[in-house]
N, C-alpha and C. Protein backbone atom coordinates (compact mmCIF):
# COMPACT_ATOMS: atom_id res chain seq x y z
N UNK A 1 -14.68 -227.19 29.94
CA UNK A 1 -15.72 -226.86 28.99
C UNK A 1 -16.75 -228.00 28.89
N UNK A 2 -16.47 -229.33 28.96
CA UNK A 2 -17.22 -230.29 28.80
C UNK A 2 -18.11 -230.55 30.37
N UNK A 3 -17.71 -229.70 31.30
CA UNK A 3 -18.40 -230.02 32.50
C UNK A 3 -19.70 -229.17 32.07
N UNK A 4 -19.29 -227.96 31.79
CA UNK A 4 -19.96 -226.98 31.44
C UNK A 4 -21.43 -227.44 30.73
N UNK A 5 -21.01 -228.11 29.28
CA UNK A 5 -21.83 -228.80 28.51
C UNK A 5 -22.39 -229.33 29.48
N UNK A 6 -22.15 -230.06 30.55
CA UNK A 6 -23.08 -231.11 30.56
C UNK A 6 -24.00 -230.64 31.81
N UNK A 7 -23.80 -229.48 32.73
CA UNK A 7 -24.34 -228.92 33.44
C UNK A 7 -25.52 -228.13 32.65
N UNK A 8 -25.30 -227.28 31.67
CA UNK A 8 -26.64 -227.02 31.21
C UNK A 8 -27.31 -227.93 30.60
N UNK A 9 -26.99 -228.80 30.29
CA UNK A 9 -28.13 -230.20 29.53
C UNK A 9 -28.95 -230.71 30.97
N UNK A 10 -28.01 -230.75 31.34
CA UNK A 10 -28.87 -230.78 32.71
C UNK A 10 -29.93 -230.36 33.67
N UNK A 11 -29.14 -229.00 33.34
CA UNK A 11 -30.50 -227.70 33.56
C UNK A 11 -31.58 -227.32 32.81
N UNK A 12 -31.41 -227.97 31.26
CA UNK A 12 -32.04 -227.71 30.41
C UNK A 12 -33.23 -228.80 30.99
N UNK A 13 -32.85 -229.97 30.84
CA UNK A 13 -33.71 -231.22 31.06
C UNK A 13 -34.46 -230.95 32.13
N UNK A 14 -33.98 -230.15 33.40
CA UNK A 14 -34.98 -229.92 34.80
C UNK A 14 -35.76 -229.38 34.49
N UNK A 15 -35.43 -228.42 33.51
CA UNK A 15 -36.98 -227.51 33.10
C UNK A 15 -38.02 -228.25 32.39
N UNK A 16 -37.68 -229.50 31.63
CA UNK A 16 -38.75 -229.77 30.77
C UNK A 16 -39.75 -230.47 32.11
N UNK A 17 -41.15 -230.53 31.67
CA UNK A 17 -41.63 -231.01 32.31
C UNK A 17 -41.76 -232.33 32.08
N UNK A 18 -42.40 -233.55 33.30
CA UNK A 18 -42.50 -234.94 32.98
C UNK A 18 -43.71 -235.09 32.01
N UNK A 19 -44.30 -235.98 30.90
CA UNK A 19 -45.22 -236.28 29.92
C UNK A 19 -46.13 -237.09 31.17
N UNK A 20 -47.22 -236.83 30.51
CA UNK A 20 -48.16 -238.08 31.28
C UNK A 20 -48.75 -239.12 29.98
N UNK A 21 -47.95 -240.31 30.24
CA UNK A 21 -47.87 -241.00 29.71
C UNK A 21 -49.39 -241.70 29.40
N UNK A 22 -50.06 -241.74 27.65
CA UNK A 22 -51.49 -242.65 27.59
C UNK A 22 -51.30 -243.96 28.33
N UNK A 23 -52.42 -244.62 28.71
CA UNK A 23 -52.79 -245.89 29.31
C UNK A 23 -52.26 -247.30 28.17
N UNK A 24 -53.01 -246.81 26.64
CA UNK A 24 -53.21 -247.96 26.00
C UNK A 24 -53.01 -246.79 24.26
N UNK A 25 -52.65 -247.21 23.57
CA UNK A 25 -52.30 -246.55 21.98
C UNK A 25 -52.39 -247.29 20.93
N UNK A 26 -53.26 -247.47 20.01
CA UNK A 26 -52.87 -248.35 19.04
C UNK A 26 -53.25 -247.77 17.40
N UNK A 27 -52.24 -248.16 16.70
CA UNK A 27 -52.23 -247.55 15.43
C UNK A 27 -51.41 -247.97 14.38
N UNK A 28 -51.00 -246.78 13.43
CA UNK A 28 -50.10 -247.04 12.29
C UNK A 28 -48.78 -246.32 12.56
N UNK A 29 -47.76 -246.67 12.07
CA UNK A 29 -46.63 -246.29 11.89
C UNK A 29 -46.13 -246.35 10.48
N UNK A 30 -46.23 -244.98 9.54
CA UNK A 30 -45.44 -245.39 8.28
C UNK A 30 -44.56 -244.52 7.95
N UNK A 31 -44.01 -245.21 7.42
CA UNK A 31 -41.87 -244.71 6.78
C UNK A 31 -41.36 -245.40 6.70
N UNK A 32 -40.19 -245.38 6.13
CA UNK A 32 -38.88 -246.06 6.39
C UNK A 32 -37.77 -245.55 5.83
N UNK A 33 -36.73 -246.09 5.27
CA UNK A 33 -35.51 -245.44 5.43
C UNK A 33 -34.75 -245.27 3.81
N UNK A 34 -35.58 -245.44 2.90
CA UNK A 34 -34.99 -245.24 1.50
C UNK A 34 -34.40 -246.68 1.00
N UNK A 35 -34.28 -248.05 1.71
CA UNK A 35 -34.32 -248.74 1.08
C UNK A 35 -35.09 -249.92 1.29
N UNK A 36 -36.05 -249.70 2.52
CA UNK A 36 -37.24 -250.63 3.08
C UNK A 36 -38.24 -249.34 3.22
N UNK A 37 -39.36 -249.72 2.71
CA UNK A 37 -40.23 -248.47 3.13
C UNK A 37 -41.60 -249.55 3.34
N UNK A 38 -42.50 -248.95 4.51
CA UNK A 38 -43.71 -249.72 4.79
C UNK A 38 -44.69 -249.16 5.83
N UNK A 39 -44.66 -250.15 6.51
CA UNK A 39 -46.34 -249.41 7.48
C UNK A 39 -45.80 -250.44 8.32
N UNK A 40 -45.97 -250.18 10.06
CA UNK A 40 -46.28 -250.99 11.06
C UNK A 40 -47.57 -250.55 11.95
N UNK A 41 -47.93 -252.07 12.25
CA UNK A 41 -48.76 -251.51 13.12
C UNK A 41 -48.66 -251.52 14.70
N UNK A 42 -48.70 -250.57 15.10
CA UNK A 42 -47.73 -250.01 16.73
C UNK A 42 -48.82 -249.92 17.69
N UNK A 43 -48.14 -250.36 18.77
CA UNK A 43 -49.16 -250.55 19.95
C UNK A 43 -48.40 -250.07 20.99
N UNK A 44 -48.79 -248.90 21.78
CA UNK A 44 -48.19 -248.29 22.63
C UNK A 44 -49.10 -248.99 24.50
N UNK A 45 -48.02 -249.44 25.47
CA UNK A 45 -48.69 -249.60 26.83
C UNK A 45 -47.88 -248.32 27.82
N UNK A 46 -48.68 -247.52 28.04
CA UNK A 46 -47.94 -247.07 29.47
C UNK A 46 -47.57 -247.58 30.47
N UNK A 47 -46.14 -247.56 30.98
CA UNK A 47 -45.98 -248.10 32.65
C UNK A 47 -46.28 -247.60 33.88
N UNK A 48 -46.05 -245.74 33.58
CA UNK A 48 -45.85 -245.38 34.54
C UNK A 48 -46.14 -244.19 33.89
N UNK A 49 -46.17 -242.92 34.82
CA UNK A 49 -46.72 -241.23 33.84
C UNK A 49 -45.46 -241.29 32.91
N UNK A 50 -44.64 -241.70 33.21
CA UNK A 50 -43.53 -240.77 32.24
C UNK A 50 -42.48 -241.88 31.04
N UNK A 51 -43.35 -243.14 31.47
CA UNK A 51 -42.19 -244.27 30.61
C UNK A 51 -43.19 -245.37 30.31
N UNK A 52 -42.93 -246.14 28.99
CA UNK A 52 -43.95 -246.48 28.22
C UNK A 52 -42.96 -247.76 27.47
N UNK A 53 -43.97 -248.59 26.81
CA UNK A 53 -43.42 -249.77 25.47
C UNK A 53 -44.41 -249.31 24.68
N UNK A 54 -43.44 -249.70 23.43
CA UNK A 54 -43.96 -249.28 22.14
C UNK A 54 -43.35 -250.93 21.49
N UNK A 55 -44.56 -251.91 20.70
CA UNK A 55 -44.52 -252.89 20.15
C UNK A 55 -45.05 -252.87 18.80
N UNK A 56 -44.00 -252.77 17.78
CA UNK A 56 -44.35 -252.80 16.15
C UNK A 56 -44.21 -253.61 15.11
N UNK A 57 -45.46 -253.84 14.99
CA UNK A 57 -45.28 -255.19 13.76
C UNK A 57 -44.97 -255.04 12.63
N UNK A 58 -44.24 -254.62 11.45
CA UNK A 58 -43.79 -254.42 10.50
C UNK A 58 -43.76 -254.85 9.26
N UNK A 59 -44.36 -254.32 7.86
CA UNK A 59 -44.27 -254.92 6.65
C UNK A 59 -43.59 -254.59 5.91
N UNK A 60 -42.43 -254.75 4.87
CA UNK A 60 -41.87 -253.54 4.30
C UNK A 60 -41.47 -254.48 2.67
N UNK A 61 -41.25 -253.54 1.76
CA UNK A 61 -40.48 -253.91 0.44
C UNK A 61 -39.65 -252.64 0.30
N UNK A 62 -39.08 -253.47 -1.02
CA UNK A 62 -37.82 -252.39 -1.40
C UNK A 62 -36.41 -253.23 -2.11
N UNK A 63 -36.31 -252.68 -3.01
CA UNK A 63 -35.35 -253.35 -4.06
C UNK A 63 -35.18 -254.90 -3.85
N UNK A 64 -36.50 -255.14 -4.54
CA UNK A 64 -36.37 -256.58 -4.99
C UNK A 64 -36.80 -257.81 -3.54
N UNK A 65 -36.90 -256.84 -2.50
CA UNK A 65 -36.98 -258.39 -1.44
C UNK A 65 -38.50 -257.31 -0.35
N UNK A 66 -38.68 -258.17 0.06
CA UNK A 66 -39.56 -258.32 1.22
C UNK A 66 -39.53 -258.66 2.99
N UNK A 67 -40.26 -257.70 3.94
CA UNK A 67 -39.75 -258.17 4.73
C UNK A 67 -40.65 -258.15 5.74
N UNK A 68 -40.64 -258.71 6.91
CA UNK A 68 -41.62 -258.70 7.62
C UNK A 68 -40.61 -258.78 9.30
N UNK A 69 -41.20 -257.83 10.56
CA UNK A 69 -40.45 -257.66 11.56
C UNK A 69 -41.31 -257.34 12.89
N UNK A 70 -41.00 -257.53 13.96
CA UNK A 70 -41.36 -256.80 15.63
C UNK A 70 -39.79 -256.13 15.99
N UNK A 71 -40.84 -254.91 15.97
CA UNK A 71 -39.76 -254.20 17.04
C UNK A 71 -40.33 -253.93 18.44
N UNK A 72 -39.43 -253.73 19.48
CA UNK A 72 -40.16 -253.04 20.67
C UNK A 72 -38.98 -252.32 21.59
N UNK A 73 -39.52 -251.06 21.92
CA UNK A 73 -38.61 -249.96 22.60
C UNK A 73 -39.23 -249.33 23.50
N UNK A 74 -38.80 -249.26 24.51
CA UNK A 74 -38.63 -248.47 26.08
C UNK A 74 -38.66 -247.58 25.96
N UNK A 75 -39.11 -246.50 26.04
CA UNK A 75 -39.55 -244.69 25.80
C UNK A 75 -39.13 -243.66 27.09
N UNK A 76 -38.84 -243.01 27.06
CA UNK A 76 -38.67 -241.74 28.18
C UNK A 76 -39.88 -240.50 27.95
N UNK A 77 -40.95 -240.30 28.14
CA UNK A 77 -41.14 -238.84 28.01
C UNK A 77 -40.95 -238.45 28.57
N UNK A 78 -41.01 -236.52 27.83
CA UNK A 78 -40.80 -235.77 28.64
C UNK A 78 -42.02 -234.13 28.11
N UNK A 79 -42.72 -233.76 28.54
CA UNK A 79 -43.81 -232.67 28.14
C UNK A 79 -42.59 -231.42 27.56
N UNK A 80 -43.27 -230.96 26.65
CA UNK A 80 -42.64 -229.72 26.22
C UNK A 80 -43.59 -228.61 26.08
N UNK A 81 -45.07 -228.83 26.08
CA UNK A 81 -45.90 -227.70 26.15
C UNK A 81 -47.18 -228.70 26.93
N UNK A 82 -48.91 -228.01 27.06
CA UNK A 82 -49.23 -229.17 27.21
C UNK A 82 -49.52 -230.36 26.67
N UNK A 83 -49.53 -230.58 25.62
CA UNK A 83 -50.35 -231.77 24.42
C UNK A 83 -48.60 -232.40 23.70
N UNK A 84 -47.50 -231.39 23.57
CA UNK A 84 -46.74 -231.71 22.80
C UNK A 84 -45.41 -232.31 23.51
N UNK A 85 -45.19 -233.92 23.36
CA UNK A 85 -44.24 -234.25 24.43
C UNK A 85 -42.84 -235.09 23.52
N UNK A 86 -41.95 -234.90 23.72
CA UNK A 86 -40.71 -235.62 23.07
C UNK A 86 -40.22 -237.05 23.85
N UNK A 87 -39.90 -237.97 23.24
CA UNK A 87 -39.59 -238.91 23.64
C UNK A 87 -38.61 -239.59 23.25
N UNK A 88 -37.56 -240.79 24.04
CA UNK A 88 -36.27 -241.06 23.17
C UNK A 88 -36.35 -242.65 24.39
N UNK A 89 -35.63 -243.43 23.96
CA UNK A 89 -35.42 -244.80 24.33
C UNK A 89 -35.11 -246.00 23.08
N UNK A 90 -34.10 -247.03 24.29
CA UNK A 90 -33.78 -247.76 23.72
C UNK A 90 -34.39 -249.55 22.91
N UNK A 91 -34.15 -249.57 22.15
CA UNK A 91 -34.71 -250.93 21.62
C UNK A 91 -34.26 -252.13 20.78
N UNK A 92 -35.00 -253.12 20.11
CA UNK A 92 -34.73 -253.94 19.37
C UNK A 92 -35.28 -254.60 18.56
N UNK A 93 -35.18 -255.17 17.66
CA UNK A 93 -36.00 -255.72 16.24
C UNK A 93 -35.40 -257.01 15.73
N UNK A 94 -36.13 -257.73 15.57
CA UNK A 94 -36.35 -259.39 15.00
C UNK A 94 -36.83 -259.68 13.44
N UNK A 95 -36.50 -259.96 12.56
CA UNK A 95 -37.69 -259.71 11.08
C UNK A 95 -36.92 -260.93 10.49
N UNK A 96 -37.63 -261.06 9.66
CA UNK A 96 -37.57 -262.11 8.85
C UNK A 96 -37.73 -261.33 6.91
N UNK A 97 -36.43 -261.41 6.27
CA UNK A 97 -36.49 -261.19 5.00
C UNK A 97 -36.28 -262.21 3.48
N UNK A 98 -37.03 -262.06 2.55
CA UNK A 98 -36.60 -262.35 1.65
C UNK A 98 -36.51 -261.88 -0.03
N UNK A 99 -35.85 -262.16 -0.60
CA UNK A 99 -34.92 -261.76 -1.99
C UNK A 99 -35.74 -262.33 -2.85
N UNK A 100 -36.59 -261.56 -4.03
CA UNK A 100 -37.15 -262.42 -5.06
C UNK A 100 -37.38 -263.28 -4.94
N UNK A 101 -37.92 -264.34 -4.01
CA UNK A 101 -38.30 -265.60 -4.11
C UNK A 101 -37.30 -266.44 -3.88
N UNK A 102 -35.85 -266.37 -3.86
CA UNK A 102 -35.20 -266.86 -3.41
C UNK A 102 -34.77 -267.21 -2.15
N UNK A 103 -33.79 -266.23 -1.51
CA UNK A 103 -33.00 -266.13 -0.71
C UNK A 103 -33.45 -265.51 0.59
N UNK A 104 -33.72 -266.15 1.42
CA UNK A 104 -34.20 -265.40 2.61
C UNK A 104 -33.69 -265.78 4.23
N UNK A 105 -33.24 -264.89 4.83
CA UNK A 105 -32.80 -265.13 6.44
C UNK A 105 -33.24 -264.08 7.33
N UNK A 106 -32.94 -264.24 8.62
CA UNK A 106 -33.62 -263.47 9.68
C UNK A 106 -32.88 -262.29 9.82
N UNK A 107 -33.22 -261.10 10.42
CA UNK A 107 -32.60 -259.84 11.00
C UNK A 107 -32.73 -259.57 12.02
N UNK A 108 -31.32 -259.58 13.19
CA UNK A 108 -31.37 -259.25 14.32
C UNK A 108 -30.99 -258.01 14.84
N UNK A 109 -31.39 -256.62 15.46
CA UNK A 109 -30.83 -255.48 15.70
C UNK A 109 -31.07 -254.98 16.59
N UNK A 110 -30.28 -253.92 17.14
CA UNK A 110 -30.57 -253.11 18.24
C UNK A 110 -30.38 -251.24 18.15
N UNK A 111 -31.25 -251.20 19.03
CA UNK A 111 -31.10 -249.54 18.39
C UNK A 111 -31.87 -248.53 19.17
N UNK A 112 -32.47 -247.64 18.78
CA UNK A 112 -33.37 -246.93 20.24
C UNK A 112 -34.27 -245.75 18.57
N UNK A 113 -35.24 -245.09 19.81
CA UNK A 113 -35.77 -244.20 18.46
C UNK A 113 -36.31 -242.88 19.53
N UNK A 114 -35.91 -241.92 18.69
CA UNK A 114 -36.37 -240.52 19.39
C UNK A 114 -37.22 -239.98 18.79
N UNK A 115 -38.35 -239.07 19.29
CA UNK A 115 -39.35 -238.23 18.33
C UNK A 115 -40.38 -237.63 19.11
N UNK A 116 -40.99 -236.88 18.53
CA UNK A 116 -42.22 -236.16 19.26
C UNK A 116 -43.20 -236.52 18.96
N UNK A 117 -44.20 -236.21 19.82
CA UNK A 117 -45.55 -236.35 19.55
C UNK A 117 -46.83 -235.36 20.04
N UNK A 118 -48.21 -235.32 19.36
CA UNK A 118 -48.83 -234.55 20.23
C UNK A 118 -49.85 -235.18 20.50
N UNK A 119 -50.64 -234.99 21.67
CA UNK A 119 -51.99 -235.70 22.03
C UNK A 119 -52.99 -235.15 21.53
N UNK A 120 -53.97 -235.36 20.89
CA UNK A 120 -54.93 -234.30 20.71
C UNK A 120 -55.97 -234.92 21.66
N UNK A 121 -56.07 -235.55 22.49
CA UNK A 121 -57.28 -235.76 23.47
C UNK A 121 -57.50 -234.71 23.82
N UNK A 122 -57.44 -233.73 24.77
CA UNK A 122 -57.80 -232.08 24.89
C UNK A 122 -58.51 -231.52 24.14
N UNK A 123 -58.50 -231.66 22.92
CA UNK A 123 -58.98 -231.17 21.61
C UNK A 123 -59.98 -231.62 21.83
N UNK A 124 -60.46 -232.82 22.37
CA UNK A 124 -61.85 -233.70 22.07
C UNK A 124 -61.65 -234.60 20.99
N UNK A 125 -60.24 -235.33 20.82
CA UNK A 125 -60.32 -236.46 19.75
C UNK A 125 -59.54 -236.96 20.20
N UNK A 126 -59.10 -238.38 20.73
CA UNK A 126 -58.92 -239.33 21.45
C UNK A 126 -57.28 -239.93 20.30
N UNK A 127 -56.66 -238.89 19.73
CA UNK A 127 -55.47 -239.40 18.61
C UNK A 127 -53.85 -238.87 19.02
N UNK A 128 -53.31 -239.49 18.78
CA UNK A 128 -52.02 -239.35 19.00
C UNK A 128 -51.09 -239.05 17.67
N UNK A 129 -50.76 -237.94 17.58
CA UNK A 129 -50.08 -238.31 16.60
C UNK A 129 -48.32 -237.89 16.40
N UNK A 130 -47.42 -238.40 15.70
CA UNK A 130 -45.79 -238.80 15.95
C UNK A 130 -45.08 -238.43 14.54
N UNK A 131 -43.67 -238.10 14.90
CA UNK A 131 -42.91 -238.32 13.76
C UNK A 131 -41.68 -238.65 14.82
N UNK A 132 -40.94 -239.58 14.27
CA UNK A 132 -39.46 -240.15 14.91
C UNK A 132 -39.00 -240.39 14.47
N UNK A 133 -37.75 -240.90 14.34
CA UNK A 133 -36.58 -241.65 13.71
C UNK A 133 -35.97 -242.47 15.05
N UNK A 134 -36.02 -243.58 13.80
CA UNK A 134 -35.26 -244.69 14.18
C UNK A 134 -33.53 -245.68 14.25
N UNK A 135 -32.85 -245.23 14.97
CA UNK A 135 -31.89 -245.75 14.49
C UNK A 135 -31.40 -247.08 14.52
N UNK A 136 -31.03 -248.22 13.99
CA UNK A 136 -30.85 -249.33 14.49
C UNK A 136 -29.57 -250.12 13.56
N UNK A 137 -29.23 -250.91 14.46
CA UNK A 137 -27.42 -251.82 14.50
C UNK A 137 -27.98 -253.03 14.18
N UNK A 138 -27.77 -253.69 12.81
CA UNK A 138 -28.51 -254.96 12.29
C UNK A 138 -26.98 -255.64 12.56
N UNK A 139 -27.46 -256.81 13.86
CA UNK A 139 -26.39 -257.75 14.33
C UNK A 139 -25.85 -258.56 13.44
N UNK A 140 -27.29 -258.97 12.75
CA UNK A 140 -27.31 -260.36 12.09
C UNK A 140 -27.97 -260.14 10.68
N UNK A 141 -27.88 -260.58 9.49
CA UNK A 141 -29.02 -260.55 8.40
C UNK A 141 -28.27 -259.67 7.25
N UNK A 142 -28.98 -259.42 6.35
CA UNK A 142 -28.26 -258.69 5.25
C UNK A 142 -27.93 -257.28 4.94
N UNK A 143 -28.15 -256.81 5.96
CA UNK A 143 -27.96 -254.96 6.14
C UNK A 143 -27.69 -255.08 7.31
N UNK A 144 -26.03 -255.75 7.58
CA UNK A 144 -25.44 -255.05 8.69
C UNK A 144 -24.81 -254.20 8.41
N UNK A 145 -24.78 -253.38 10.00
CA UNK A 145 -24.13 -251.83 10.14
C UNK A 145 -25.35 -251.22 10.35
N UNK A 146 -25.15 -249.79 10.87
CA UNK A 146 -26.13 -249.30 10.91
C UNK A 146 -27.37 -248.46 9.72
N UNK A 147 -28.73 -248.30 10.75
CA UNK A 147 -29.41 -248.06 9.42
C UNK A 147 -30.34 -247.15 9.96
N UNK A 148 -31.09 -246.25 9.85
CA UNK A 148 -31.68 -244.90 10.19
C UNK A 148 -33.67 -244.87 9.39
N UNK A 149 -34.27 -245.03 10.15
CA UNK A 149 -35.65 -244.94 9.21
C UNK A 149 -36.25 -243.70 9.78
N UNK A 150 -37.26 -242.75 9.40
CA UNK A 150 -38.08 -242.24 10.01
C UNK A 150 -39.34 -242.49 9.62
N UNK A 151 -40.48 -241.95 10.34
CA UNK A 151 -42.10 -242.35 10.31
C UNK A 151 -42.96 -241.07 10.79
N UNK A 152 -43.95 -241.68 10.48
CA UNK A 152 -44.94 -240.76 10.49
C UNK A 152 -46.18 -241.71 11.54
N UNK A 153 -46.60 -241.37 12.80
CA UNK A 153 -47.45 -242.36 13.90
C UNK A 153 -48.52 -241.56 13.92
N UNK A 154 -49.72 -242.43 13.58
CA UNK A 154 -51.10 -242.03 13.74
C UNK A 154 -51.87 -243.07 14.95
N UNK A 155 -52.19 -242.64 16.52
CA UNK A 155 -52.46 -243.51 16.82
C UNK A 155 -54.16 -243.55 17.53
N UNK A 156 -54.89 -244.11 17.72
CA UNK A 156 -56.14 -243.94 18.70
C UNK A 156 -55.31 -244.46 20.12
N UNK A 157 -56.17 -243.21 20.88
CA UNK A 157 -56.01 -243.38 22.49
C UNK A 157 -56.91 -244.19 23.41
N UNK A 158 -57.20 -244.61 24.00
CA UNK A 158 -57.88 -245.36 25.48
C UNK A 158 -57.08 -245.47 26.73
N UNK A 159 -58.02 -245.45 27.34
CA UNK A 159 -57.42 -245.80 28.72
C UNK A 159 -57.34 -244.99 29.92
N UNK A 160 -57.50 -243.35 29.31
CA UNK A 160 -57.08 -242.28 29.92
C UNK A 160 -55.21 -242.35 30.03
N UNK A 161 -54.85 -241.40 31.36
CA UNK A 161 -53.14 -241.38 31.53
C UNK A 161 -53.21 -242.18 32.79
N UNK A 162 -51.43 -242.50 32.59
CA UNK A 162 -51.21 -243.15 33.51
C UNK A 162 -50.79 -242.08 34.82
C-alpha cells in the first residue's frame, strides 16, 4: 500500500508543470505565529526557471520582548495553472531577541516553508503575491522546539524569468 502511495505522488507531481522562476523580487512579508507577529522584508533571487532564494529580514514583538532576525530558504517551484505556482524548500534563521529591556540572546533554527503564489505580471502589474507557512526547529534561544508562522507576501517583480 505504501508503494502505491508513493507511485501516485509521483504521478501526481509529473503532471504539475515546472514554475518559471522571477529574475529579482523584492517586498514585504507579514505574519507570524501567535506569539511573535511582524513584517519582513523579503528579497527573492532566481537561480534557475524552477529554483530560487528567498532572504528575510525580520522585525517582530510579542509578549513582552522584541526581536529582530534573517532567514533564508531554497525554494522548489512548481506551476499549477499559468500565473499560480506552489512552492516548498528548505531553510534557516539567525535573530537576535530581547525581554523587556532585560534579558536578551540569539536564536538559532532550521526549518523549510511551503506556499503559493501568483504572478500578476500577465495582468500588466509587475507583483507577486504569497501566502505560506513556515515551519521552523529553534536549536538555540528561548523558544526551543518547534514553531509554525504563516504570512501574507506582497512583492514587486524585475528582471523578467529566469
Amino acid at each position: 500500500m505504501k508503494k502505491l502511495h508513493i507511485t501516485l505522488l509521483l504521478i501526481g507531481l509529473s503532471m504539475v508543470g515546472l514554475a518559471q522562476v522571477n529574475t529579482n523580487a523584492i517586498g514585504l512579508r507579514l505574519g507570524g505565529n501567535g506569539d511573535v507577529n511582524g513584517a519582513e522584508i523579503s528579497y527573492q533571487m532566481g537561480l534557475s526557471s524552477q529554483n530560487r532564494i528567498e532572504l528575510d529580514l525580520g522585525f517582530g514583538t510579542g509578549n513582552g520582548h522584541n526581536r529582530m532576525y534573517l532567514a533564508g530558504i531554497y525554494h522548489w517551484d512548481w506551476n499549477i495553472t499559468d500565473a499560480l505556482n506552489w512552492y516548498v524548500g528548505p531553510g534557516a534563521s539567525v535573530g537576535f531577541y530581547q525581554y523587556d529591556n532585560s534579558a536578551d540572546g540569539i536564536n538559532v533554527g532550521v526549518g523549510g516553508q511551503i506556499g503559493i503564489e501568483y504572478d500578476f505580471t500577465d495582468n500588466g502589474a509587475p507583483i507577486l503575491l504569497s501566502l505560506d507557512g513556515r515551519p521552523m526547529w529553534d536549536l538555540l534561544g528561548d523558544k526551543s522546539g518547534l514553531g509554525w508562522g504563516a504570512a501574507l507576501g506582497v512583492r514587486y517583480i524585475w528582471g523578467g524569468k529566469k
